[in-house]
PDB file of N, CA and C in Angstrom:
ATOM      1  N   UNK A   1      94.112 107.486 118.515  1.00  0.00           N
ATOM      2  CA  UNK A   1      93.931 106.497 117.476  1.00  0.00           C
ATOM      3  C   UNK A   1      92.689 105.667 117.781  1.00  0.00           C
ATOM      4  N   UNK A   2      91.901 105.782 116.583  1.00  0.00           N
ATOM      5  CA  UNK A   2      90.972 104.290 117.178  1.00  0.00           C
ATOM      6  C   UNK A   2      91.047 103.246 117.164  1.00  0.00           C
ATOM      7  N   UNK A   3      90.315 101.740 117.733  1.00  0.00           N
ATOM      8  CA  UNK A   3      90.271 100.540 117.670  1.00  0.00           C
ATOM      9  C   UNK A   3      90.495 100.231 116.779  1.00  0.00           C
ATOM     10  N   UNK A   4      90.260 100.193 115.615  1.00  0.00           N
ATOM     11  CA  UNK A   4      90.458  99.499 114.617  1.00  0.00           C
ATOM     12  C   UNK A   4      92.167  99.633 114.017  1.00  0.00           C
ATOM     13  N   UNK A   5      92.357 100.573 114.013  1.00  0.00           N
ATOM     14  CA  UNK A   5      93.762 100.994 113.804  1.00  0.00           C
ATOM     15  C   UNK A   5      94.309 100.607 114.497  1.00  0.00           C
ATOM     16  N   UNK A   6      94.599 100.800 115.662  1.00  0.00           N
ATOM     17  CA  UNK A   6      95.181  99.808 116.669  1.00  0.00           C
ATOM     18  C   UNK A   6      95.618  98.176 116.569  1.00  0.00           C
ATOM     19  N   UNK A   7      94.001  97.523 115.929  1.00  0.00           N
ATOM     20  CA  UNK A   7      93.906  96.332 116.033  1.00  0.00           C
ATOM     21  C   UNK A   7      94.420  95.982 114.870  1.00  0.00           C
ATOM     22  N   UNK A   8      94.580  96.954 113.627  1.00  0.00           N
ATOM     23  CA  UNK A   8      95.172  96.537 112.447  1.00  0.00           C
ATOM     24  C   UNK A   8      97.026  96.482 112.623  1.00  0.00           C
ATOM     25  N   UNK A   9      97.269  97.499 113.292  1.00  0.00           N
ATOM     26  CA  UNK A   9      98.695  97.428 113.446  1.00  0.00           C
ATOM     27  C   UNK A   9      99.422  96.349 114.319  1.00  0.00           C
ATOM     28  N   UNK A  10      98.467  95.991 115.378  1.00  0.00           N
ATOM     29  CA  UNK A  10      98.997  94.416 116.307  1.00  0.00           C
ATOM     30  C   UNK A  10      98.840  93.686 115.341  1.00  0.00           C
ATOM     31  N   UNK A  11      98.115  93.243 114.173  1.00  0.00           N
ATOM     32  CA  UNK A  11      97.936  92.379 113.515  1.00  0.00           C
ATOM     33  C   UNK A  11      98.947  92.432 112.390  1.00  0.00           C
ATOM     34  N   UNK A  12      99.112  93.257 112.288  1.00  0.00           N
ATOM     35  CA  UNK A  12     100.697  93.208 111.191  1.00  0.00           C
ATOM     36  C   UNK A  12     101.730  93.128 112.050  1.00  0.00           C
ATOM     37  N   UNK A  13     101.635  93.601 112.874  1.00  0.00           N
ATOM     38  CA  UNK A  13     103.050  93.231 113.816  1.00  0.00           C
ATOM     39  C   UNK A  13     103.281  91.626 114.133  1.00  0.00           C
ATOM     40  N   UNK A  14     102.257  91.167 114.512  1.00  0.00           N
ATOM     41  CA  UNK A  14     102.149  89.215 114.660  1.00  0.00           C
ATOM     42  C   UNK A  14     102.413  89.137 113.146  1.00  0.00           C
ATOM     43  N   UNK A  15     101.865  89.430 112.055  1.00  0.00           N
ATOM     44  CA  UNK A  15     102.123  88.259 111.050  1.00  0.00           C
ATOM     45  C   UNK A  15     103.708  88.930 110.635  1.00  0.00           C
ATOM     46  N   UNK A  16     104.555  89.743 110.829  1.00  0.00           N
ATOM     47  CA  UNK A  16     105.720  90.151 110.949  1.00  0.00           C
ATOM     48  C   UNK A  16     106.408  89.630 111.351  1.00  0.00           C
ATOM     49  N   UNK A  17     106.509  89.335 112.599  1.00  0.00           N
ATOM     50  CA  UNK A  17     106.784  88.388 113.437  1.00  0.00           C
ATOM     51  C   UNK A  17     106.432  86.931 113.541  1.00  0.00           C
ATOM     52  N   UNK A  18     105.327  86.418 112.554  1.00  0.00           N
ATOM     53  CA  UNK A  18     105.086  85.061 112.228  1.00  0.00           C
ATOM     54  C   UNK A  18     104.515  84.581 113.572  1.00  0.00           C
ATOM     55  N   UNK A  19     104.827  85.037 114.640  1.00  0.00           N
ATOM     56  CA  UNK A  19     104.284  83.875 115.978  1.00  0.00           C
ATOM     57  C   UNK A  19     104.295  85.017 117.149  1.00  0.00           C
ATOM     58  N   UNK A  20     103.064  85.262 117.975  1.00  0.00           N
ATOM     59  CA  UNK A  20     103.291  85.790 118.958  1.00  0.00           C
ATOM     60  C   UNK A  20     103.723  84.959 119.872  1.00  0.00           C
ATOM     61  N   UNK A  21     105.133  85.756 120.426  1.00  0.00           N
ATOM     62  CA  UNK A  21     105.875  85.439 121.545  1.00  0.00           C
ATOM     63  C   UNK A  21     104.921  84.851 122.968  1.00  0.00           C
ATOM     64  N   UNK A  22     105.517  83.370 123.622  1.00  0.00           N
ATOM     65  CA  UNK A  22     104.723  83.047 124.532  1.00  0.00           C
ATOM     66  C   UNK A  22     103.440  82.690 124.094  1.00  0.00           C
ATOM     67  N   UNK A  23     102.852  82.497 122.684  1.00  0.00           N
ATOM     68  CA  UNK A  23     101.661  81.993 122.398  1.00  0.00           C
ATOM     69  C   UNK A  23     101.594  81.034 121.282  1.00  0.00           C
ATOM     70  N   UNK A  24     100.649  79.960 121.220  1.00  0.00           N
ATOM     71  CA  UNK A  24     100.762  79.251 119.906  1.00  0.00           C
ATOM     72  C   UNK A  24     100.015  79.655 119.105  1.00  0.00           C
ATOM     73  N   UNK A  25     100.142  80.792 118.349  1.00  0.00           N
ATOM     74  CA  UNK A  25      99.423  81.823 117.582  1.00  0.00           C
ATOM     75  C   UNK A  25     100.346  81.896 116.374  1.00  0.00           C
ATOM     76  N   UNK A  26      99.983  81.231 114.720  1.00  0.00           N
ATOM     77  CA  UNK A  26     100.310  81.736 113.606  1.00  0.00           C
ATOM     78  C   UNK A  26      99.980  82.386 113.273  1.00  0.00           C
ATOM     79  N   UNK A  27     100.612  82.864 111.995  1.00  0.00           N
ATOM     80  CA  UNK A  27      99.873  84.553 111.030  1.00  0.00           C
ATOM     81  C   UNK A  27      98.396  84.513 110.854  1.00  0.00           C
ATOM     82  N   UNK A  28      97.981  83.041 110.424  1.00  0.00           N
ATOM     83  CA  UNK A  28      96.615  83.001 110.769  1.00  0.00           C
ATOM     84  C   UNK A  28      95.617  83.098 112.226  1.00  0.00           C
ATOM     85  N   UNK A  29      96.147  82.663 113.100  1.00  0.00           N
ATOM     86  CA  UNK A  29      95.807  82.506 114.350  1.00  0.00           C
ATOM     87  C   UNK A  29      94.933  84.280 114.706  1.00  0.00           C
ATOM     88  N   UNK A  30      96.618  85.062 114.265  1.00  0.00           N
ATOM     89  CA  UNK A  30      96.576  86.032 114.623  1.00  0.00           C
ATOM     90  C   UNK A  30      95.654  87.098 114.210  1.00  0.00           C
ATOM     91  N   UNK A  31      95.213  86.659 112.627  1.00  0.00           N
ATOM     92  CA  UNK A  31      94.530  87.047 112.023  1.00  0.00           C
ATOM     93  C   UNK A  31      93.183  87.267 112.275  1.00  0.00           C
ATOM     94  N   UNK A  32      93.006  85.965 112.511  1.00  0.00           N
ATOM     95  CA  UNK A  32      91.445  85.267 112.917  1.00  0.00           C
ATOM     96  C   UNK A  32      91.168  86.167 114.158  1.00  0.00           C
ATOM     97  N   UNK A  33      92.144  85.898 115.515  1.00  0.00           N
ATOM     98  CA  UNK A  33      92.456  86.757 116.669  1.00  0.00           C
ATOM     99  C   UNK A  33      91.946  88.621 116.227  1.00  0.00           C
ATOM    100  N   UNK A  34      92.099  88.959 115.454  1.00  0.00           N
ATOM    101  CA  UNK A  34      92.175  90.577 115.372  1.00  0.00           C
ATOM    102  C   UNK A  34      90.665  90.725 114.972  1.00  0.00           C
ATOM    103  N   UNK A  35      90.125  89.611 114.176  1.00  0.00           N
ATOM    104  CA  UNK A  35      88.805  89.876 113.544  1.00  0.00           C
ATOM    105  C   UNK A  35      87.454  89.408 114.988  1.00  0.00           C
ATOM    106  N   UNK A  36      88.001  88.449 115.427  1.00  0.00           N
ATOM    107  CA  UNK A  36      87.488  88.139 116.459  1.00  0.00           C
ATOM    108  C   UNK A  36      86.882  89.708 117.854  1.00  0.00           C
ATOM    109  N   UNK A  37      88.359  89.995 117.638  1.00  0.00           N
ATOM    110  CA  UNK A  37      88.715  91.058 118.477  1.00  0.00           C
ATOM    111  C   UNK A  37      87.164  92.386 118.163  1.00  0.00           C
ATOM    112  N   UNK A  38      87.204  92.730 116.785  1.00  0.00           N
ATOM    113  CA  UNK A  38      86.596  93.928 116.660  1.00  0.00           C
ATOM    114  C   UNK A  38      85.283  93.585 116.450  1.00  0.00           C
ATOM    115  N   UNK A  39      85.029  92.224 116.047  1.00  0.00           N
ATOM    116  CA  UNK A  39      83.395  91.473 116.084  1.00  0.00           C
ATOM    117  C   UNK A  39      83.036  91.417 117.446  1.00  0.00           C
ATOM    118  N   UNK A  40      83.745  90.800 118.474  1.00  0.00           N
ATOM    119  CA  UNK A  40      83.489  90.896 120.081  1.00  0.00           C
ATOM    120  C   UNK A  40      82.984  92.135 120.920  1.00  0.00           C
ATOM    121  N   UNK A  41      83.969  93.099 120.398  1.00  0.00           N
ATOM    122  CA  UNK A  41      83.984  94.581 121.031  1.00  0.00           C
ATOM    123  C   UNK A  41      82.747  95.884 119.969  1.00  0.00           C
ATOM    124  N   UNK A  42      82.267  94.479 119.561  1.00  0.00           N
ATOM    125  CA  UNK A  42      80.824  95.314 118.134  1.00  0.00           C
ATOM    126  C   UNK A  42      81.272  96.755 117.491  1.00  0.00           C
ATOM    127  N   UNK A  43      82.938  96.723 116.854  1.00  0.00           N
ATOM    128  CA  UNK A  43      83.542  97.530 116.257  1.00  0.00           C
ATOM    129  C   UNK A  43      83.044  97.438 114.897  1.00  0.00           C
ATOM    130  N   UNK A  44      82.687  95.877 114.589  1.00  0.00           N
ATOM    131  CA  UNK A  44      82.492  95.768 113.004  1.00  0.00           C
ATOM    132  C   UNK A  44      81.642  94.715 113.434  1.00  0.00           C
ATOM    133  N   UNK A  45      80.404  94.924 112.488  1.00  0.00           N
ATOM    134  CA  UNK A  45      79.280  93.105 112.689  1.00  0.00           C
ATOM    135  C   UNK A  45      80.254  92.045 111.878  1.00  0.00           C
ATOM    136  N   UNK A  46      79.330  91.058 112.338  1.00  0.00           N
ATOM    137  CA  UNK A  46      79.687  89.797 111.270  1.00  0.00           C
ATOM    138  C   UNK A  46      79.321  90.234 109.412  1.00  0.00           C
ATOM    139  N   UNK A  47      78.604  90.586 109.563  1.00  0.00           N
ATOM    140  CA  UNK A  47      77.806  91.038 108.257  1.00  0.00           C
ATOM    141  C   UNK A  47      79.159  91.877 107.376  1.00  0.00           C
ATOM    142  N   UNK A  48      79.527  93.174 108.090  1.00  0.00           N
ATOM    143  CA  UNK A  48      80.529  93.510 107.354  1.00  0.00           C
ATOM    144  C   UNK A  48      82.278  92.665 106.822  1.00  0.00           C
ATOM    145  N   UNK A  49      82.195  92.216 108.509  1.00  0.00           N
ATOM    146  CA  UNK A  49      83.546  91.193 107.683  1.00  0.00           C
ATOM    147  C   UNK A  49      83.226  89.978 106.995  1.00  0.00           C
ATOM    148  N   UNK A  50      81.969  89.874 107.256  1.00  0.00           N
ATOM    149  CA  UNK A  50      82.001  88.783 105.952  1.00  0.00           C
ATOM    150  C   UNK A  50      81.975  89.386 104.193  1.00  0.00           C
ATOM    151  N   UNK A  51      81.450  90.891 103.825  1.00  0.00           N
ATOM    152  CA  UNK A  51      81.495  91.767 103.146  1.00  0.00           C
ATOM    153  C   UNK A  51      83.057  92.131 102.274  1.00  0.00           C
ATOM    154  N   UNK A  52      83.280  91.932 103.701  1.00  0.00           N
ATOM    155  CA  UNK A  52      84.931  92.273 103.273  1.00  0.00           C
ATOM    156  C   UNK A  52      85.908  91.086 102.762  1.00  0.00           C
ATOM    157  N   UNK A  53      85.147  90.164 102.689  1.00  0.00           N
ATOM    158  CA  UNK A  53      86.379  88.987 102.459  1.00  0.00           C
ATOM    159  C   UNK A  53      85.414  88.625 100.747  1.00  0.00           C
ATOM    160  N   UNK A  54      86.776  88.695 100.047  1.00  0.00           N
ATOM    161  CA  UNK A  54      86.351  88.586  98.241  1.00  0.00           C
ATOM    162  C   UNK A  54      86.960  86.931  98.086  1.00  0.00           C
ATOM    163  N   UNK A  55      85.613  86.348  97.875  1.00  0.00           N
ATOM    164  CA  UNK A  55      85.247  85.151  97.414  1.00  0.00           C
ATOM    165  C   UNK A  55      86.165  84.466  96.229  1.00  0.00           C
ATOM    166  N   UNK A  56      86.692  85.203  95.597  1.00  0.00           N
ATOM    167  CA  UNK A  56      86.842  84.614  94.528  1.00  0.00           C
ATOM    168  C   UNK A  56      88.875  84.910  95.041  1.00  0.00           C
ATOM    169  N   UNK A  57      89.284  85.122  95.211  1.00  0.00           N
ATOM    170  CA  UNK A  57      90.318  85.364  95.581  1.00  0.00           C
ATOM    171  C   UNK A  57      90.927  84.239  97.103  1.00  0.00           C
ATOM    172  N   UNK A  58      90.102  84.135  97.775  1.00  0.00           N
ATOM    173  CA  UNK A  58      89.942  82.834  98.502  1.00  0.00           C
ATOM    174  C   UNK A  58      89.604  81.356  98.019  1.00  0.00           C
ATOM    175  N   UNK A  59      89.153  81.687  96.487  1.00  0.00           N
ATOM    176  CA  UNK A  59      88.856  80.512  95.719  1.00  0.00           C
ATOM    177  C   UNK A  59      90.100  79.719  94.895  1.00  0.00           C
ATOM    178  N   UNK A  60      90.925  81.017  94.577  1.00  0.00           N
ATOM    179  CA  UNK A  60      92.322  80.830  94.031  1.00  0.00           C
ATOM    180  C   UNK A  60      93.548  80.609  94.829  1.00  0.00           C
ATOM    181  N   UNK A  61      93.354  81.196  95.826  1.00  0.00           N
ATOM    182  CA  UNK A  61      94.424  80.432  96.735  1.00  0.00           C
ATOM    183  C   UNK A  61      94.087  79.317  97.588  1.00  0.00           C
ATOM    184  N   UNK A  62      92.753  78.663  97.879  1.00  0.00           N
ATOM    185  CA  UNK A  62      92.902  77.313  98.149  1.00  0.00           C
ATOM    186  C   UNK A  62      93.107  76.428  96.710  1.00  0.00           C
ATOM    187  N   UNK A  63      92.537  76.488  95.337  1.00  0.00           N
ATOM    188  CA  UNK A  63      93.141  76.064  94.341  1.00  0.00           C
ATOM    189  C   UNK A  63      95.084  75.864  94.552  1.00  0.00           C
ATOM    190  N   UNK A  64      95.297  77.009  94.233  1.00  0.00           N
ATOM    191  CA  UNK A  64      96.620  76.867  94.132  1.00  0.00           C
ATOM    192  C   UNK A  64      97.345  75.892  95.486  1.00  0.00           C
ATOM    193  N   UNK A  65      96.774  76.075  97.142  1.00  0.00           N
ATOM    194  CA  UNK A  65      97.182  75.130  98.123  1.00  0.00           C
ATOM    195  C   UNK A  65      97.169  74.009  97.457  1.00  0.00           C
ATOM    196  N   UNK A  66      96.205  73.086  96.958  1.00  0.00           N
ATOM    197  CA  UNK A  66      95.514  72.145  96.198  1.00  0.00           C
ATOM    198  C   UNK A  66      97.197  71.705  95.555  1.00  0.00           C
ATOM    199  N   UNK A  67      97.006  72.555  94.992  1.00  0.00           N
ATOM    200  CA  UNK A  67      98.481  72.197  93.561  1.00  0.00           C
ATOM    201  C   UNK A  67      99.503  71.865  94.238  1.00  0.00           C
ATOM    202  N   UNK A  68      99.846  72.827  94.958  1.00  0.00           N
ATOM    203  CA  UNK A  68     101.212  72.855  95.777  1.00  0.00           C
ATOM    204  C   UNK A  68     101.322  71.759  96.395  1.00  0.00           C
ATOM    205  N   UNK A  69     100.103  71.099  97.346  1.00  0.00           N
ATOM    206  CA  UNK A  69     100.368  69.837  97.689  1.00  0.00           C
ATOM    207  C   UNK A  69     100.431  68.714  96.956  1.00  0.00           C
ATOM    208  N   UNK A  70      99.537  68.718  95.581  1.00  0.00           N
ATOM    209  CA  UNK A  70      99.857  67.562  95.260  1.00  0.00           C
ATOM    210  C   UNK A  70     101.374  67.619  93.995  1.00  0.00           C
ATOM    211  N   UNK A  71     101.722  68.614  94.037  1.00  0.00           N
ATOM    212  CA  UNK A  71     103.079  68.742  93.523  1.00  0.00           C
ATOM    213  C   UNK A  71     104.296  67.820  94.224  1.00  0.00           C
ATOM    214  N   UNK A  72     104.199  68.740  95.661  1.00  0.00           N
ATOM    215  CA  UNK A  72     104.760  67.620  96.803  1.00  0.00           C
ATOM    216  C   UNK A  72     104.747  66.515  97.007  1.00  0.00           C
ATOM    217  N   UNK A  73     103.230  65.988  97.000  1.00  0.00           N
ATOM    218  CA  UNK A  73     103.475  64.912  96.959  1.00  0.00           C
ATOM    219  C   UNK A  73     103.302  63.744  96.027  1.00  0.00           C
ATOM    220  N   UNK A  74     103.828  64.517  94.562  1.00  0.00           N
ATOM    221  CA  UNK A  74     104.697  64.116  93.836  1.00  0.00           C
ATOM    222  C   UNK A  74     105.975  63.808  93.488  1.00  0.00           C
ATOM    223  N   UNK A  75     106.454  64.842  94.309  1.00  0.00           N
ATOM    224  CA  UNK A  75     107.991  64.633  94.519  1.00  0.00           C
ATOM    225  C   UNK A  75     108.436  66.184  93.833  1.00  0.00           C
ATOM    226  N   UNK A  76     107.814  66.619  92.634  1.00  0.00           N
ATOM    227  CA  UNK A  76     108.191  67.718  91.950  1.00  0.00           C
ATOM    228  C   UNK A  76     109.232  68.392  92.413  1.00  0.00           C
ATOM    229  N   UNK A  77     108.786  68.784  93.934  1.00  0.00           N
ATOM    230  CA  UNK A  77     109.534  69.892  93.971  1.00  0.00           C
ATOM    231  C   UNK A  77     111.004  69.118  95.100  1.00  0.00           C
ATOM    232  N   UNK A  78     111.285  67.701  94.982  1.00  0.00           N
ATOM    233  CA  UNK A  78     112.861  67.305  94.850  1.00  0.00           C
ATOM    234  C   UNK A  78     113.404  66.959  94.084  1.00  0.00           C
TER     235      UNK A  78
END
């Protein structure tokens, strides 16, 4: 198997698991952790994972964070 495959399957296994065991590592942590991983080991440049991440889809889910909090702290959602 190669690196990348590898590094994709630890990385679903942590956000599966929500927290690697013995570490203070969230789904994000872990995330960040895997990309780190194959940029370090010059599996993938910066250039491509920045390629790979769609702008506009990162635009809609901090929007929607946005909402959700100020829903909360509205009370809405008691």
């Amino acid at each position: 198997m190669s690196l990348p495959v590898i590094v994709f399957f630890l990385v679903y296994l942590g956000m599966a698991l929500g927290r690697v065991p013995g570490l203070a590592l969230d789904r994000t942590g872990i995330a960040l952790l895997g990309i780190i991983f194959l940029i370090g080991t010059e599996t993938m440049t910066l250039a491509q994972a920045a390629s790979a991440v769609d702008s506009a889809t990162i635009a809609i889910l901090f929007a929607l964070v946005i909402i959700s909090a100020q829903f909360e702290q509205s009370g809405f959602y008691d």
